[in-house]
N, C-alpha and C. Protein backbone atom coordinates (compact mmCIF):
# COMPACT_ATOMS: atom_id res chain seq x y z
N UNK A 1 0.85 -1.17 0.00
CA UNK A 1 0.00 0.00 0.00
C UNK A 1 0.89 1.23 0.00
N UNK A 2 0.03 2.36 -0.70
CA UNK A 2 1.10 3.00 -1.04
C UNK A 2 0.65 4.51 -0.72
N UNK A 3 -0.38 4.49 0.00
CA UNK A 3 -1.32 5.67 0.40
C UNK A 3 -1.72 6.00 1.82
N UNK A 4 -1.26 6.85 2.57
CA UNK A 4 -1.18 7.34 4.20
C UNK A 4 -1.71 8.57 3.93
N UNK A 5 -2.33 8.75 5.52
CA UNK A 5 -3.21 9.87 5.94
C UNK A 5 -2.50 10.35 6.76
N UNK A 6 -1.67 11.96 6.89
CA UNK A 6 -0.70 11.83 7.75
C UNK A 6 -1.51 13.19 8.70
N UNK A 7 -1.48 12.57 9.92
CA UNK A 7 -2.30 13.15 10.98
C UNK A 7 -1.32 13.00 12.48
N UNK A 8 -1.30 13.88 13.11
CA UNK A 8 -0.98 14.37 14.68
C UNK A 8 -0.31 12.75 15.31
N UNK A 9 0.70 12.44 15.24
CA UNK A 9 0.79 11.39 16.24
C UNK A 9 0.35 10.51 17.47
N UNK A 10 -0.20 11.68 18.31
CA UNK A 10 -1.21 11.44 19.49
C UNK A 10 -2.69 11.07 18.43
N UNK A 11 -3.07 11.44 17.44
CA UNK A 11 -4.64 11.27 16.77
C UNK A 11 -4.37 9.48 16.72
N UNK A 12 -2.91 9.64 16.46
CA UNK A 12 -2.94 8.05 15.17
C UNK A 12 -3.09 7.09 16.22
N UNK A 13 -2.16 7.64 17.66
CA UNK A 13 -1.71 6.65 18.82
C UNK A 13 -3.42 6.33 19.11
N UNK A 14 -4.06 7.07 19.33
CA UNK A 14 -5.60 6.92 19.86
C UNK A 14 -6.77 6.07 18.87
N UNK A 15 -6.48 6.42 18.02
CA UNK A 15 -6.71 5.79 16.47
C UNK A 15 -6.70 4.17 16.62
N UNK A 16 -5.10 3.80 16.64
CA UNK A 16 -4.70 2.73 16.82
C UNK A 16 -5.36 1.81 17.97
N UNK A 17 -5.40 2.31 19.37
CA UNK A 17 -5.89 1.81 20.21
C UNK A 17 -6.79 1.67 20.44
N UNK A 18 -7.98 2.40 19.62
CA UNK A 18 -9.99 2.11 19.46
C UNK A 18 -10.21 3.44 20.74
N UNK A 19 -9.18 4.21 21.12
CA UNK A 19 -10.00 5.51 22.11
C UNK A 19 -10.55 6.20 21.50
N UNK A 20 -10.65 6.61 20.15
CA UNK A 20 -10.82 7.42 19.06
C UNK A 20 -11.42 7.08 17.48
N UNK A 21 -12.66 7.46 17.30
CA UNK A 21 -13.16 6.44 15.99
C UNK A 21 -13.10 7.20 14.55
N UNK A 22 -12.85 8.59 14.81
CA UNK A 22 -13.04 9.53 13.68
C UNK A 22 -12.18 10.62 13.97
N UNK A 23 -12.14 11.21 12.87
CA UNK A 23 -11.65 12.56 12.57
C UNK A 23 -12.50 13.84 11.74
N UNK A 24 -12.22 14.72 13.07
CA UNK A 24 -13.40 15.82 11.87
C UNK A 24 -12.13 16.66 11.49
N UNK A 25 -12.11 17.38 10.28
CA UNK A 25 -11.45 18.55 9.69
C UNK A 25 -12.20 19.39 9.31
N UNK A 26 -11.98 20.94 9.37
CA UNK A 26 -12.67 22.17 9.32
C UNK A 26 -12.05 22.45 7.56
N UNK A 27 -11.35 21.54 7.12
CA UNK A 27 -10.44 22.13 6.08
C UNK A 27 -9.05 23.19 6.48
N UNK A 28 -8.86 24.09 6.10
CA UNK A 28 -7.64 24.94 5.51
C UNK A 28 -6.56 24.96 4.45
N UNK A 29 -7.11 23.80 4.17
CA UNK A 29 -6.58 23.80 2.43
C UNK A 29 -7.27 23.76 1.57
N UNK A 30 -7.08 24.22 0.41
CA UNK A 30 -8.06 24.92 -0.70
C UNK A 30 -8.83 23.84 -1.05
N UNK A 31 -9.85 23.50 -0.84
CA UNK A 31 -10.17 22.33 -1.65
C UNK A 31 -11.17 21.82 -3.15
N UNK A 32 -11.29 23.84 -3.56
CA UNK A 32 -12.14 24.19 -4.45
C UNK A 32 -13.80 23.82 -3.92
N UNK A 33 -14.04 23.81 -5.70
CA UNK A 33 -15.52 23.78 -5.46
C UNK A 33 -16.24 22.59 -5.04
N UNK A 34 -15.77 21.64 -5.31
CA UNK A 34 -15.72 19.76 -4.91
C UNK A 34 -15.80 19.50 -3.21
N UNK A 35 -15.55 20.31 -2.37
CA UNK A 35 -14.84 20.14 -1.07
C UNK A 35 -14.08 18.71 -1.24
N UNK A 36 -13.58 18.77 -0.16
CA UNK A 36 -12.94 17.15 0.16
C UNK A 36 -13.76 16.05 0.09
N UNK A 37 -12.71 15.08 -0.41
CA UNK A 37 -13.27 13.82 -1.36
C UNK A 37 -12.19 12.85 -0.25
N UNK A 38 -12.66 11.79 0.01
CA UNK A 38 -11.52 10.88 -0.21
C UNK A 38 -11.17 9.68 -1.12
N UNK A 39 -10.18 9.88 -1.91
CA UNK A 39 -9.79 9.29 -2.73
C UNK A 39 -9.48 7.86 -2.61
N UNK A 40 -9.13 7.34 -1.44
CA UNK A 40 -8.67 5.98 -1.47
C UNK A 40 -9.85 5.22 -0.33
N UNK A 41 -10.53 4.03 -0.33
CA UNK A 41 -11.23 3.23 0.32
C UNK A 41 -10.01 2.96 1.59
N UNK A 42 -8.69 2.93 1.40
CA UNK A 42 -7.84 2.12 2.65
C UNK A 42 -6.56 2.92 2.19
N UNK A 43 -5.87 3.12 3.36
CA UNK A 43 -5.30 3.98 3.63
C UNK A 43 -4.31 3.42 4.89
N UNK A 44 -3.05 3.65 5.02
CA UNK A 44 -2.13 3.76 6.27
C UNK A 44 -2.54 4.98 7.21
N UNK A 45 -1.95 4.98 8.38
CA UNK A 45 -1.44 6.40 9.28
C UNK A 45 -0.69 7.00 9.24
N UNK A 46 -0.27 7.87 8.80
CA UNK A 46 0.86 8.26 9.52
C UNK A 46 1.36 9.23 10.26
N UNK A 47 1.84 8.96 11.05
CA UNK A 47 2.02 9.76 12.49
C UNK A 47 2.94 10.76 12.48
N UNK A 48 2.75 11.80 12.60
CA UNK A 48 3.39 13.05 12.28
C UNK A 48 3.65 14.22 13.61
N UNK A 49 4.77 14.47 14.00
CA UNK A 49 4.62 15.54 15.20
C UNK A 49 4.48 17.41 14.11
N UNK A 50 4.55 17.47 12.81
CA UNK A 50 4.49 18.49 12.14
C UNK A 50 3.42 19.39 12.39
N UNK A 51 2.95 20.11 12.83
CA UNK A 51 2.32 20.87 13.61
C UNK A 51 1.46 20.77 14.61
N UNK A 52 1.63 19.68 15.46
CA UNK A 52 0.99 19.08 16.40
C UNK A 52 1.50 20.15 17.77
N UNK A 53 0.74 20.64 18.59
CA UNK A 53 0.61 21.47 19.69
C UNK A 53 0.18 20.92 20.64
N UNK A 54 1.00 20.51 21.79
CA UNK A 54 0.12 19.54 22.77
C UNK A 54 -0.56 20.30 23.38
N UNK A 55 -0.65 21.09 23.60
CA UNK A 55 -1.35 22.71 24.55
C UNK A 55 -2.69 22.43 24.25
N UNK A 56 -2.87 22.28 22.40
CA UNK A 56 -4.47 21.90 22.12
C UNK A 56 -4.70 20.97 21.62
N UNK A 57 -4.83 19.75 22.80
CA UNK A 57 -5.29 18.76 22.65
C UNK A 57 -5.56 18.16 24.34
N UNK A 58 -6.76 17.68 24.70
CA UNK A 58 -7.05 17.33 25.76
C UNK A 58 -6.03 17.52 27.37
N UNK A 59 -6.47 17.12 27.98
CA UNK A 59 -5.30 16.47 29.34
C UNK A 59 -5.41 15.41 28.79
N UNK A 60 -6.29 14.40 29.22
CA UNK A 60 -5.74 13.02 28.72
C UNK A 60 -4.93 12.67 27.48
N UNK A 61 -5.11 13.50 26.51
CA UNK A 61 -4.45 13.49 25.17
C UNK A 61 -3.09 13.91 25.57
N UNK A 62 -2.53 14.83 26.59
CA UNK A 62 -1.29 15.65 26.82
C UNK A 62 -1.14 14.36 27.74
N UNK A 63 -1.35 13.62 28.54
CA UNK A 63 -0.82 12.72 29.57
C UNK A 63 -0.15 11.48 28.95
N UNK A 64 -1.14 11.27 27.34
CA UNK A 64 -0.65 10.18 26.55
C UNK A 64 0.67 10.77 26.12
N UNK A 65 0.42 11.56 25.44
CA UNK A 65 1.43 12.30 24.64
C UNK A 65 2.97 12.29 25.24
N UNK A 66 3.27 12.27 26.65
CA UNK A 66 3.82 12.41 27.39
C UNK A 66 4.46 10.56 27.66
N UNK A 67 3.77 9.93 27.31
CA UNK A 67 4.05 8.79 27.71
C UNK A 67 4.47 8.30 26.40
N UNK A 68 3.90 8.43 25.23
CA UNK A 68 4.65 7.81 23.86
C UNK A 68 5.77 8.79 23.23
N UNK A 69 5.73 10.18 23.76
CA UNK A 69 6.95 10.85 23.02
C UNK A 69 8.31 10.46 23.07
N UNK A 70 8.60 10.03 24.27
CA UNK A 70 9.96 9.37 24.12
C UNK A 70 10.07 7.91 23.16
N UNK A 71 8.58 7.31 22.89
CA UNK A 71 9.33 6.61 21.85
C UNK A 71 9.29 6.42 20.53
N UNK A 72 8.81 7.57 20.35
CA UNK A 72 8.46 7.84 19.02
C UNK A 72 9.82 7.90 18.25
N UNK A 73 10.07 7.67 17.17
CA UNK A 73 11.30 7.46 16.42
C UNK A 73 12.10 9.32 15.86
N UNK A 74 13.28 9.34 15.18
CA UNK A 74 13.91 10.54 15.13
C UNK A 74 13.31 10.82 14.21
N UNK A 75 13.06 11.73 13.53
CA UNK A 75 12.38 12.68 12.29
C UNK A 75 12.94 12.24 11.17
N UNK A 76 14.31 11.67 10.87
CA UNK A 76 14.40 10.79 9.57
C UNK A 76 13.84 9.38 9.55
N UNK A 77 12.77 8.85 10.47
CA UNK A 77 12.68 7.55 10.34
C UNK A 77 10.84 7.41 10.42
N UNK A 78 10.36 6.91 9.83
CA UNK A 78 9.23 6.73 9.52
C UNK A 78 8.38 5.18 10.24
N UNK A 79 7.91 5.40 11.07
CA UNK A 79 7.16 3.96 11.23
C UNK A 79 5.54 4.12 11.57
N UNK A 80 5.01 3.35 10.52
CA UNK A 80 3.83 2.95 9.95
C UNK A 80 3.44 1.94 10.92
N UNK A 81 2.25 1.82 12.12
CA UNK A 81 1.74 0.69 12.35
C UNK A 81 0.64 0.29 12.04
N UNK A 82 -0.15 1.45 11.69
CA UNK A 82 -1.67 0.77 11.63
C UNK A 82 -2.49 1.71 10.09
């Protein structure tokens, strides 16, 4: 598979574990007159700290966050679990 949804690390960690069943987006990228589509039936995660703010995202979300950041891998290394 060759197609990932790359979303907040803490989203994917929660994702992964069934605490979390969906994702809403408000947009901020152009998405014309079509709005957003999704293109693929199946899809990877991928877990991204790229503009992720722990400030806005829950306590419990900041308590997780706190507990998987140390093992989250270095920024050249990519791992895909779910």
């Amino acid at each position: 598979m060759r197609t990932a949804f790359k979303e907040w690390a803490i989203v994917v960690d929660a994702l992964g574990r069934g605490e979390q069943v969906i994702i809403l987006r408000n947009g901020g990228i152009s998405e014309g007159r079509d709005r957003f589509q999704v293109d693929r039936p199946r899809f990877l995660l991928f877990p991204t700290l790229h503009h992720q703010q722990r400030e806005q995202v829950t306590a419990d979300a900041q308590a997780r966050f706190d507990e998987i950041a140390p093992g989250l891998p270095s920024p050249d290394v990519v791992r895909i679990q779910y």
